[in-house]
PDB file of N, CA and C in Angstrom:
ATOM      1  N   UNK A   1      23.646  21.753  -9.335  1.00  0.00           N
ATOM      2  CA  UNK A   1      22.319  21.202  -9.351  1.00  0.00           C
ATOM      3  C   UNK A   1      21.372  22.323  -9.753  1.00  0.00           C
ATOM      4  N   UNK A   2      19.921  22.174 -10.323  1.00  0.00           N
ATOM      5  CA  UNK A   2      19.389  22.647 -11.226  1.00  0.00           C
ATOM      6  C   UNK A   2      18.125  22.642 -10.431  1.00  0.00           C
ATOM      7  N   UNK A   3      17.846  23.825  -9.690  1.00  0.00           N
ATOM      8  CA  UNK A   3      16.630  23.706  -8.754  1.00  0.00           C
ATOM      9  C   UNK A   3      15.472  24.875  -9.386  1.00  0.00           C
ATOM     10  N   UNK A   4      14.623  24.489  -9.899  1.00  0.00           N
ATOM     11  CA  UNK A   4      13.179  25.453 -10.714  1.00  0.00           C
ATOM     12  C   UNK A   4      14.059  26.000 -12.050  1.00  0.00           C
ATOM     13  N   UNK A   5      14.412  28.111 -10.309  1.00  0.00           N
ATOM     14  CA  UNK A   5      15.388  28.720 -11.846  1.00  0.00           C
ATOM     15  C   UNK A   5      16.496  29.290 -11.091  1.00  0.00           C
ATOM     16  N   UNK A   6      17.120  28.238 -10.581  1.00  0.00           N
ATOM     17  CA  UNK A   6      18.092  28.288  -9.986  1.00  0.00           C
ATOM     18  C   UNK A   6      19.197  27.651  -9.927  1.00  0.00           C
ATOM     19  N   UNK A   7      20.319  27.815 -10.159  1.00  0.00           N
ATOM     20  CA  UNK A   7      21.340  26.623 -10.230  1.00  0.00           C
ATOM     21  C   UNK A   7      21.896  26.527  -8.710  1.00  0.00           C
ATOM     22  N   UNK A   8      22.664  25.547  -8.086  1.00  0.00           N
ATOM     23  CA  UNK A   8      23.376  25.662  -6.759  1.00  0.00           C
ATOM     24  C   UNK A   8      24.699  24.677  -6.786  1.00  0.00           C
ATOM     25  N   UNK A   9      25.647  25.056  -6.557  1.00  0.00           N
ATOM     26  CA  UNK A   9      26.623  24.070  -6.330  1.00  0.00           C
ATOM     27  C   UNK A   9      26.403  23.502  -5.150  1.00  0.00           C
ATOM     28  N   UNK A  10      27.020  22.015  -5.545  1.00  0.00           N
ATOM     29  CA  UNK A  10      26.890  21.422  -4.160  1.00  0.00           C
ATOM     30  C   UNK A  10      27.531  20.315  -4.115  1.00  0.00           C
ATOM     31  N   UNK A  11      28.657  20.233  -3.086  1.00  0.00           N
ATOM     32  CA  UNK A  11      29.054  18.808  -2.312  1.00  0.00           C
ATOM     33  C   UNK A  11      28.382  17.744  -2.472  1.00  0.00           C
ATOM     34  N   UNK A  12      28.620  16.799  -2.828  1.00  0.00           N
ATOM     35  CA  UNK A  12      27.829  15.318  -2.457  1.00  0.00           C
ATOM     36  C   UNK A  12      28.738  13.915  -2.786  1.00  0.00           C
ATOM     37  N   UNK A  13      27.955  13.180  -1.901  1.00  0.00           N
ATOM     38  CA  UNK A  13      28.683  11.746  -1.848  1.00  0.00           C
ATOM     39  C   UNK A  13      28.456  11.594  -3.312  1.00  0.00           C
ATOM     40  N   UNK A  14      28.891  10.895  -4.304  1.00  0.00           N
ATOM     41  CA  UNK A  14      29.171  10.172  -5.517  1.00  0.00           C
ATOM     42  C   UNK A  14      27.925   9.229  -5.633  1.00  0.00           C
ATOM     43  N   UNK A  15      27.739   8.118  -4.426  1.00  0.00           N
ATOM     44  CA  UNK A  15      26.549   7.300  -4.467  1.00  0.00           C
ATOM     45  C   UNK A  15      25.168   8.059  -4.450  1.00  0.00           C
ATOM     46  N   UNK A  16      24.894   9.085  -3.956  1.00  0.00           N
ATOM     47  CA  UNK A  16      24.078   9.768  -3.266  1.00  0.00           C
ATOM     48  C   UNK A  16      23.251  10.853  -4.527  1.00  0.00           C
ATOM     49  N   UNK A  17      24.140  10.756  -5.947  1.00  0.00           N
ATOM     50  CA  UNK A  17      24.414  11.709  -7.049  1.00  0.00           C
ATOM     51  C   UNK A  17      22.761  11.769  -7.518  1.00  0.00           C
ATOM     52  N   UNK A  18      22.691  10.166  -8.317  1.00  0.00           N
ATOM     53  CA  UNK A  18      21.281  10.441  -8.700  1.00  0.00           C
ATOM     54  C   UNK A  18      19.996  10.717  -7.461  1.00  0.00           C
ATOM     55  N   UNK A  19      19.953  10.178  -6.641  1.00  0.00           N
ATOM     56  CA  UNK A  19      18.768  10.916  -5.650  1.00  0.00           C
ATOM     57  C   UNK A  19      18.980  11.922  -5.390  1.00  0.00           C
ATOM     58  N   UNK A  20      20.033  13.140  -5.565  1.00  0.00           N
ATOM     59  CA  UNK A  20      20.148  14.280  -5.596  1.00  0.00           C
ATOM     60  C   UNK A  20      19.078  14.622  -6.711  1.00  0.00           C
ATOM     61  N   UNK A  21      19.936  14.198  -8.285  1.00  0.00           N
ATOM     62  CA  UNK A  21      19.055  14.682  -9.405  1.00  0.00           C
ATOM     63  C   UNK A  21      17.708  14.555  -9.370  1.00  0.00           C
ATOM     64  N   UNK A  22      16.816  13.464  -8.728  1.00  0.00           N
ATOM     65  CA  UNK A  22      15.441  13.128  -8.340  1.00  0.00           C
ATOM     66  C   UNK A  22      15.057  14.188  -7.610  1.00  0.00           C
ATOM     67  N   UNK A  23      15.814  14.106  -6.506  1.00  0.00           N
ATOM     68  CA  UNK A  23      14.673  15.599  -5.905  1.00  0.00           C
ATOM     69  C   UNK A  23      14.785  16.821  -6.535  1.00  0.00           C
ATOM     70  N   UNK A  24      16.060  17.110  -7.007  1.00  0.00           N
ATOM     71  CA  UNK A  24      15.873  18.167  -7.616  1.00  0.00           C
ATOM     72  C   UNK A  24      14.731  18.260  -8.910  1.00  0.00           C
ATOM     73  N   UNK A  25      14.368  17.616 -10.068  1.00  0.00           N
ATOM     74  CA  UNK A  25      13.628  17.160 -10.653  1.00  0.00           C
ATOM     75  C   UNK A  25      12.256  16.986  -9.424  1.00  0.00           C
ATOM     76  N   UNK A  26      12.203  16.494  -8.688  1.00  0.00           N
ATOM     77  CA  UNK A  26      10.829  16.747  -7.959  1.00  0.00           C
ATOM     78  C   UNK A  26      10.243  18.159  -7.373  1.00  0.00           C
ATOM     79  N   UNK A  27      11.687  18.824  -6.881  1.00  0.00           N
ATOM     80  CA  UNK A  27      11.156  20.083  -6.841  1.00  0.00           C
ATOM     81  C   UNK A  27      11.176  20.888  -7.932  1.00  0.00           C
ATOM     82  N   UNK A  28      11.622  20.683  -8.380  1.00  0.00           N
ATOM     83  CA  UNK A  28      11.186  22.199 -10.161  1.00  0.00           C
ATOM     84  C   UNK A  28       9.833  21.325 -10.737  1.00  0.00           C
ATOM     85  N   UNK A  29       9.440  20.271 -10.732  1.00  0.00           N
ATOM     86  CA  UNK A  29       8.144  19.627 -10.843  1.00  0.00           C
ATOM     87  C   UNK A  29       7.386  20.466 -10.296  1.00  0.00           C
ATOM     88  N   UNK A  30       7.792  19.902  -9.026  1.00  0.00           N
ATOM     89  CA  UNK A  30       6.131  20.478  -7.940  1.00  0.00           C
ATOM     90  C   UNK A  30       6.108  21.831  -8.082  1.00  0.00           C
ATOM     91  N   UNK A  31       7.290  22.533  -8.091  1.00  0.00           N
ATOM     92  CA  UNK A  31       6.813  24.258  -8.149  1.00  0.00           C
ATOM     93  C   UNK A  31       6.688  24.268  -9.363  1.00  0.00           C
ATOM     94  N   UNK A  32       7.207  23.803 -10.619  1.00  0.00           N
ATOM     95  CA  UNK A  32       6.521  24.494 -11.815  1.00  0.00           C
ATOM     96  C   UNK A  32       5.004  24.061 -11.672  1.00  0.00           C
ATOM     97  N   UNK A  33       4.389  23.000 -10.985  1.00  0.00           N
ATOM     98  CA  UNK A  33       3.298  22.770 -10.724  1.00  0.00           C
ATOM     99  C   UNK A  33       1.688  24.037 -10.238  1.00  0.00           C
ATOM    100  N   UNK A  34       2.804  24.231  -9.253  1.00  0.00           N
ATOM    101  CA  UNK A  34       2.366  25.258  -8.731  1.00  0.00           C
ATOM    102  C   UNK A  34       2.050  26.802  -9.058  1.00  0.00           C
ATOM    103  N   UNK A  35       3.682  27.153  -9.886  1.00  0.00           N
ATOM    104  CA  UNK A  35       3.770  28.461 -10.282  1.00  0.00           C
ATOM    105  C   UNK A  35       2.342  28.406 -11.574  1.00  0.00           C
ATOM    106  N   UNK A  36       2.467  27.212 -12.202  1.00  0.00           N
ATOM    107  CA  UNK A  36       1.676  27.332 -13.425  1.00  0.00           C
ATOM    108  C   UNK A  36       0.115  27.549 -12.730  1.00  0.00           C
ATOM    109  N   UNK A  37      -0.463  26.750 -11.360  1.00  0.00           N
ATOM    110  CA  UNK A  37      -1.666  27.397 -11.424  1.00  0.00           C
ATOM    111  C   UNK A  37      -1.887  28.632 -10.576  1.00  0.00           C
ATOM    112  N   UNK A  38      -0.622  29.379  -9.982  1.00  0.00           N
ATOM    113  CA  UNK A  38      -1.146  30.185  -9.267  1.00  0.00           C
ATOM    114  C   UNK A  38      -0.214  31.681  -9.702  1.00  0.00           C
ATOM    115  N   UNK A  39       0.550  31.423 -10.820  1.00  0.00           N
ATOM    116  CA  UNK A  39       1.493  32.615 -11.032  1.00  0.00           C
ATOM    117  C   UNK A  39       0.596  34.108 -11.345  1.00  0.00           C
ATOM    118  N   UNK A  40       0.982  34.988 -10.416  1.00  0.00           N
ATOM    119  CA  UNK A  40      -0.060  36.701 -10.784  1.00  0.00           C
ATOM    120  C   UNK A  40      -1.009  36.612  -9.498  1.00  0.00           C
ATOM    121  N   UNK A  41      -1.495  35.203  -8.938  1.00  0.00           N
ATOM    122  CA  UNK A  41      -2.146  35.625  -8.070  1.00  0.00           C
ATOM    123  C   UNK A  41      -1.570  35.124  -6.886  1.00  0.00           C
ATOM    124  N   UNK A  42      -0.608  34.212  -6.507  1.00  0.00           N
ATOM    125  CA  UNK A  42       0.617  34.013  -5.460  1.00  0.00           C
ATOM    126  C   UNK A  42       1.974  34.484  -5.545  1.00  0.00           C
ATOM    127  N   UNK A  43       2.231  35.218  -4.630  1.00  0.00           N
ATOM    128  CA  UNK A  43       3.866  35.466  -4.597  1.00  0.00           C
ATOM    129  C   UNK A  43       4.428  34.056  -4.651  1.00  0.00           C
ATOM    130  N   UNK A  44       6.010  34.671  -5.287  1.00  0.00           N
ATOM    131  CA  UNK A  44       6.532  33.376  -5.919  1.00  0.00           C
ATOM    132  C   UNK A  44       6.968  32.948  -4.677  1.00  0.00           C
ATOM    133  N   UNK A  45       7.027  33.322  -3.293  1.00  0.00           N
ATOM    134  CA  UNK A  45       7.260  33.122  -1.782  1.00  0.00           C
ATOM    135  C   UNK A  45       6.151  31.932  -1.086  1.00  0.00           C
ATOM    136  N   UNK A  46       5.103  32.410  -1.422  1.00  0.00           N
ATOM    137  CA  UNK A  46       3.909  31.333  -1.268  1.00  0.00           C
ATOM    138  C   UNK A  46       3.606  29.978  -2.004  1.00  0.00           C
ATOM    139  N   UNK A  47       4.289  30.068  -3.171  1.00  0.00           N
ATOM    140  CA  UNK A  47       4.361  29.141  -4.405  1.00  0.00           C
ATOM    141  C   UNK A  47       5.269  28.058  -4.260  1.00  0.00           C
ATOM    142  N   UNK A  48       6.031  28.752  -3.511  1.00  0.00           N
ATOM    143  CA  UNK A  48       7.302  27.757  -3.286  1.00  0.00           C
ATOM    144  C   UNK A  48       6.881  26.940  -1.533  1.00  0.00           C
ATOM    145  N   UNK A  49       6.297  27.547  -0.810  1.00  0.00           N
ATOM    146  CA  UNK A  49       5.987  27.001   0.260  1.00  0.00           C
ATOM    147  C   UNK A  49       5.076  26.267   0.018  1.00  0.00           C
ATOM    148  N   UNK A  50       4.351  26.340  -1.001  1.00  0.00           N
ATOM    149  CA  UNK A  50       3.252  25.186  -1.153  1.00  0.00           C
ATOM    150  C   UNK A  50       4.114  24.064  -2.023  1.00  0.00           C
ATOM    151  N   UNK A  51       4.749  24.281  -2.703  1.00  0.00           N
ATOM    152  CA  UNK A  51       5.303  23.474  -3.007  1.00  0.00           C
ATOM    153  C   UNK A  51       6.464  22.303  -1.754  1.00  0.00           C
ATOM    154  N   UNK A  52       6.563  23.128  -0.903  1.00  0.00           N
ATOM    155  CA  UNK A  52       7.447  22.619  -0.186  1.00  0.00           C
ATOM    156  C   UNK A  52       6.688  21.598   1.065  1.00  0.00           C
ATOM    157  N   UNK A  53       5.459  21.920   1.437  1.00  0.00           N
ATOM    158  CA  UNK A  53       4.264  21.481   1.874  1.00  0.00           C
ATOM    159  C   UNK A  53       3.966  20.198   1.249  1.00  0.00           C
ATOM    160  N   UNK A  54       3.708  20.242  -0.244  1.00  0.00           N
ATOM    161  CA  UNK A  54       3.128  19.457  -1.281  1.00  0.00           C
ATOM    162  C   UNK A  54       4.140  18.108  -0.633  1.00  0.00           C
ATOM    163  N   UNK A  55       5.342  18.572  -1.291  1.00  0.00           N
ATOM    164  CA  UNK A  55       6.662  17.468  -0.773  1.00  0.00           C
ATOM    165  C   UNK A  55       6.720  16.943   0.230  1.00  0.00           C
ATOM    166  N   UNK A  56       6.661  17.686   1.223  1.00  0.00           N
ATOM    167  CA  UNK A  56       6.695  17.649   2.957  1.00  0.00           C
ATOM    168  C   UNK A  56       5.757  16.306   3.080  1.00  0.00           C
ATOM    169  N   UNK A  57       4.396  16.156   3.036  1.00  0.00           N
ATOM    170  CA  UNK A  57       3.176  15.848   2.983  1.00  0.00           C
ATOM    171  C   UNK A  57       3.124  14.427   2.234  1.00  0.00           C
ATOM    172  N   UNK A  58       3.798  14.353   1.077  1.00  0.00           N
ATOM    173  CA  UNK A  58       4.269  13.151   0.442  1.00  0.00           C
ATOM    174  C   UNK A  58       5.082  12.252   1.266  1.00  0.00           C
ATOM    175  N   UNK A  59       6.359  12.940   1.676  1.00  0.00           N
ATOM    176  CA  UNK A  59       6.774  12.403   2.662  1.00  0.00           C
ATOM    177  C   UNK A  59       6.475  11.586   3.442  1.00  0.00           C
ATOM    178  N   UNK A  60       5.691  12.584   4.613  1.00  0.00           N
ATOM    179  CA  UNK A  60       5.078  11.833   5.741  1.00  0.00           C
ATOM    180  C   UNK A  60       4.120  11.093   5.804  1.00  0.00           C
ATOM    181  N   UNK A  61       3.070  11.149   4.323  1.00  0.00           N
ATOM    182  CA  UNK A  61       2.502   9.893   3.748  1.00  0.00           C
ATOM    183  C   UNK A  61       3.669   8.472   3.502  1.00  0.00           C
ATOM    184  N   UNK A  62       4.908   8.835   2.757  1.00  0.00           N
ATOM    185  CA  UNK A  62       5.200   7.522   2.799  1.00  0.00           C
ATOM    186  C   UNK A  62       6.013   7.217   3.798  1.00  0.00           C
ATOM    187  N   UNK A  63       5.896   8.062   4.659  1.00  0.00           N
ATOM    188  CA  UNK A  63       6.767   7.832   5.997  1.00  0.00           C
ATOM    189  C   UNK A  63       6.200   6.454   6.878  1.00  0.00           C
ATOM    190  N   UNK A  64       4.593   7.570   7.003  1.00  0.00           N
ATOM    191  CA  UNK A  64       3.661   6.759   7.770  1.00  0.00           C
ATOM    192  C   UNK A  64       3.184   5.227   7.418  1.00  0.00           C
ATOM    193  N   UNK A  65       2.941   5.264   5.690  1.00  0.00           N
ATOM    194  CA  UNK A  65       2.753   3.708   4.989  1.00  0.00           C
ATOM    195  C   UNK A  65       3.766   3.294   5.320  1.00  0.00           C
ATOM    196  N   UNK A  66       5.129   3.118   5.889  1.00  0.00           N
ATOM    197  CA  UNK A  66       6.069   2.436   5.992  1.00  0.00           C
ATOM    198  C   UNK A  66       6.659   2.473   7.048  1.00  0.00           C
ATOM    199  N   UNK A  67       5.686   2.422   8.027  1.00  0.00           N
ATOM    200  CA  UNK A  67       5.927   2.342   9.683  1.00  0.00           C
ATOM    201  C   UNK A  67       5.930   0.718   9.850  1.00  0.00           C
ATOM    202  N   UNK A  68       6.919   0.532  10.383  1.00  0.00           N
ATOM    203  CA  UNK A  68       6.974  -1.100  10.643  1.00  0.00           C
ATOM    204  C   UNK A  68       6.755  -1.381  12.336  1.00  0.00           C
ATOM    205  N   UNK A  69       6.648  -0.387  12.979  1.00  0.00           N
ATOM    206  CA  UNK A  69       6.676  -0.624  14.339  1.00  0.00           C
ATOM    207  C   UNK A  69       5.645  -1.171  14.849  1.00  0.00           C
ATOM    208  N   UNK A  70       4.144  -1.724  14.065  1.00  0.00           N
ATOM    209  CA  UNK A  70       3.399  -1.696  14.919  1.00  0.00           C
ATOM    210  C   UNK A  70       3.231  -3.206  14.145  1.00  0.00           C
ATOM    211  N   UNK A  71       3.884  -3.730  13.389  1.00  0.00           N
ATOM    212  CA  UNK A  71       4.513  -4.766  12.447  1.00  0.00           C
ATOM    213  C   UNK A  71       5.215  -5.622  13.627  1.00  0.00           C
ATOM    214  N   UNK A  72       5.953  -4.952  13.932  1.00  0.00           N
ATOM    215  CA  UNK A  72       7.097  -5.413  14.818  1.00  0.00           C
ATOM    216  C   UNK A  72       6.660  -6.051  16.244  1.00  0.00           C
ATOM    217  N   UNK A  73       5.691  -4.790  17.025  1.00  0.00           N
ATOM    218  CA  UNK A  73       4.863  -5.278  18.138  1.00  0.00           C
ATOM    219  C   UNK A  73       3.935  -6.655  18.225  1.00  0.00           C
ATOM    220  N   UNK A  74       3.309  -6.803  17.008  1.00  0.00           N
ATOM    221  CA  UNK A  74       2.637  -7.749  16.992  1.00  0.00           C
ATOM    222  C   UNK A  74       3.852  -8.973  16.579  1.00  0.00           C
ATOM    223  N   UNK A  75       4.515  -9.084  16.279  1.00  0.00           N
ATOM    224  CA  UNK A  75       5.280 -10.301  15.684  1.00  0.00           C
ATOM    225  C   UNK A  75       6.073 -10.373  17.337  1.00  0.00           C
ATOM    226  N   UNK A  76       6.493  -9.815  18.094  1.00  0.00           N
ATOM    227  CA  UNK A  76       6.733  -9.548  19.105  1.00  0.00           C
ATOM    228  C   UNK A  76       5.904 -10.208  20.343  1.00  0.00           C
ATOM    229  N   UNK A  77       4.655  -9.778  19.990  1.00  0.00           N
ATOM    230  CA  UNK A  77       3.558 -10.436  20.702  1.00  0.00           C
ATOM    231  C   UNK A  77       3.097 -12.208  20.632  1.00  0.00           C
ATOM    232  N   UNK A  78       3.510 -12.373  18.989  1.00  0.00           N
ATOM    233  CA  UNK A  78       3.043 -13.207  18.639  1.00  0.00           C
ATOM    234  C   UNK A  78       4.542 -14.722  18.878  1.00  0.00           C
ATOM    235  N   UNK A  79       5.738 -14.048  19.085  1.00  0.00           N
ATOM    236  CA  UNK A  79       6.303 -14.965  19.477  1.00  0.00           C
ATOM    237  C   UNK A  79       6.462 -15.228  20.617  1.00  0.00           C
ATOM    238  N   UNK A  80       6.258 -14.424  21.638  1.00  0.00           N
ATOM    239  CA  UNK A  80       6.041 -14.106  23.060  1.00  0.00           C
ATOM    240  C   UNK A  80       4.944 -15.793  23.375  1.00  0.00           C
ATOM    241  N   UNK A  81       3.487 -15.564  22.245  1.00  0.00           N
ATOM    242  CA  UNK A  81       3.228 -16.573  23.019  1.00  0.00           C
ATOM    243  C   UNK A  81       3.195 -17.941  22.473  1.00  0.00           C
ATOM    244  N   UNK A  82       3.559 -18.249  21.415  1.00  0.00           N
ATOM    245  CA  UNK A  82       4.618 -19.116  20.884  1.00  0.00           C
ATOM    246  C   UNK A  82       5.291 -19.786  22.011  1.00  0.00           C
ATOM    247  N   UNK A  83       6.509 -19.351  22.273  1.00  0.00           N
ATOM    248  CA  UNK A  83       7.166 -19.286  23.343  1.00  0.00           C
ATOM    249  C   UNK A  83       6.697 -19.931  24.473  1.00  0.00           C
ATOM    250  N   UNK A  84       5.655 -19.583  25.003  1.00  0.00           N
ATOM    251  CA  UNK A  84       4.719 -19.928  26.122  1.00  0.00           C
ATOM    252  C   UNK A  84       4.573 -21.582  26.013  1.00  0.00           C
ATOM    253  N   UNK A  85       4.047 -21.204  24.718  1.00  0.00           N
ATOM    254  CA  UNK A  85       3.102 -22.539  24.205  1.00  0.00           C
ATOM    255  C   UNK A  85       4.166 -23.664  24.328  1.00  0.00           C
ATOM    256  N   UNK A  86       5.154 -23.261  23.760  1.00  0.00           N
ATOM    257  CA  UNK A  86       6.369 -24.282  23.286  1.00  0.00           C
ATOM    258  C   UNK A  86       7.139 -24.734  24.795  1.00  0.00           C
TER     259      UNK A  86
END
């Protein structure tokens, strides 16, 4: 696998192959992102943590848009008094 400027071997399930290639492709994205606006005045140490941040952050944005639990409570609630009624 092909990470910024780095290659890595690596184990993986067969199904699992292309979402490997995606993130990898997301991270040499986001850090070439990065390196390009901050290369000379960030270590390439800082560059990569922002990049890793950047990702991180995406994440837990679509982590959070795709919380079903509070989805769940109310449908929960709502057959509860259903139920009652019936």
């Amino acid at each position: 696998m092909h990470l910024y400027d780095t290659d890595m071997a690596v184990n993986i399930n067969r199904d699992d192959e292309e979402l490997y290639r995606k993130a990898a492709k997301l991270i040499t994205d986001t850090v070439n992102t990065y390196s390009n606006l901050f290369k000379g005045r960030k270590s390439e140490k800082e560059i990569l943590y922002m990049a890793l941040v950047d990702i991180a952050l995406r994440f837990e944005k679509t982590d959070k848009r795709n919380d079903t639990l509070p989805y769940h409570h109310i449908l929960s609630q709502l057959t509860q008094e259903i139920e009652e009624v019936l």
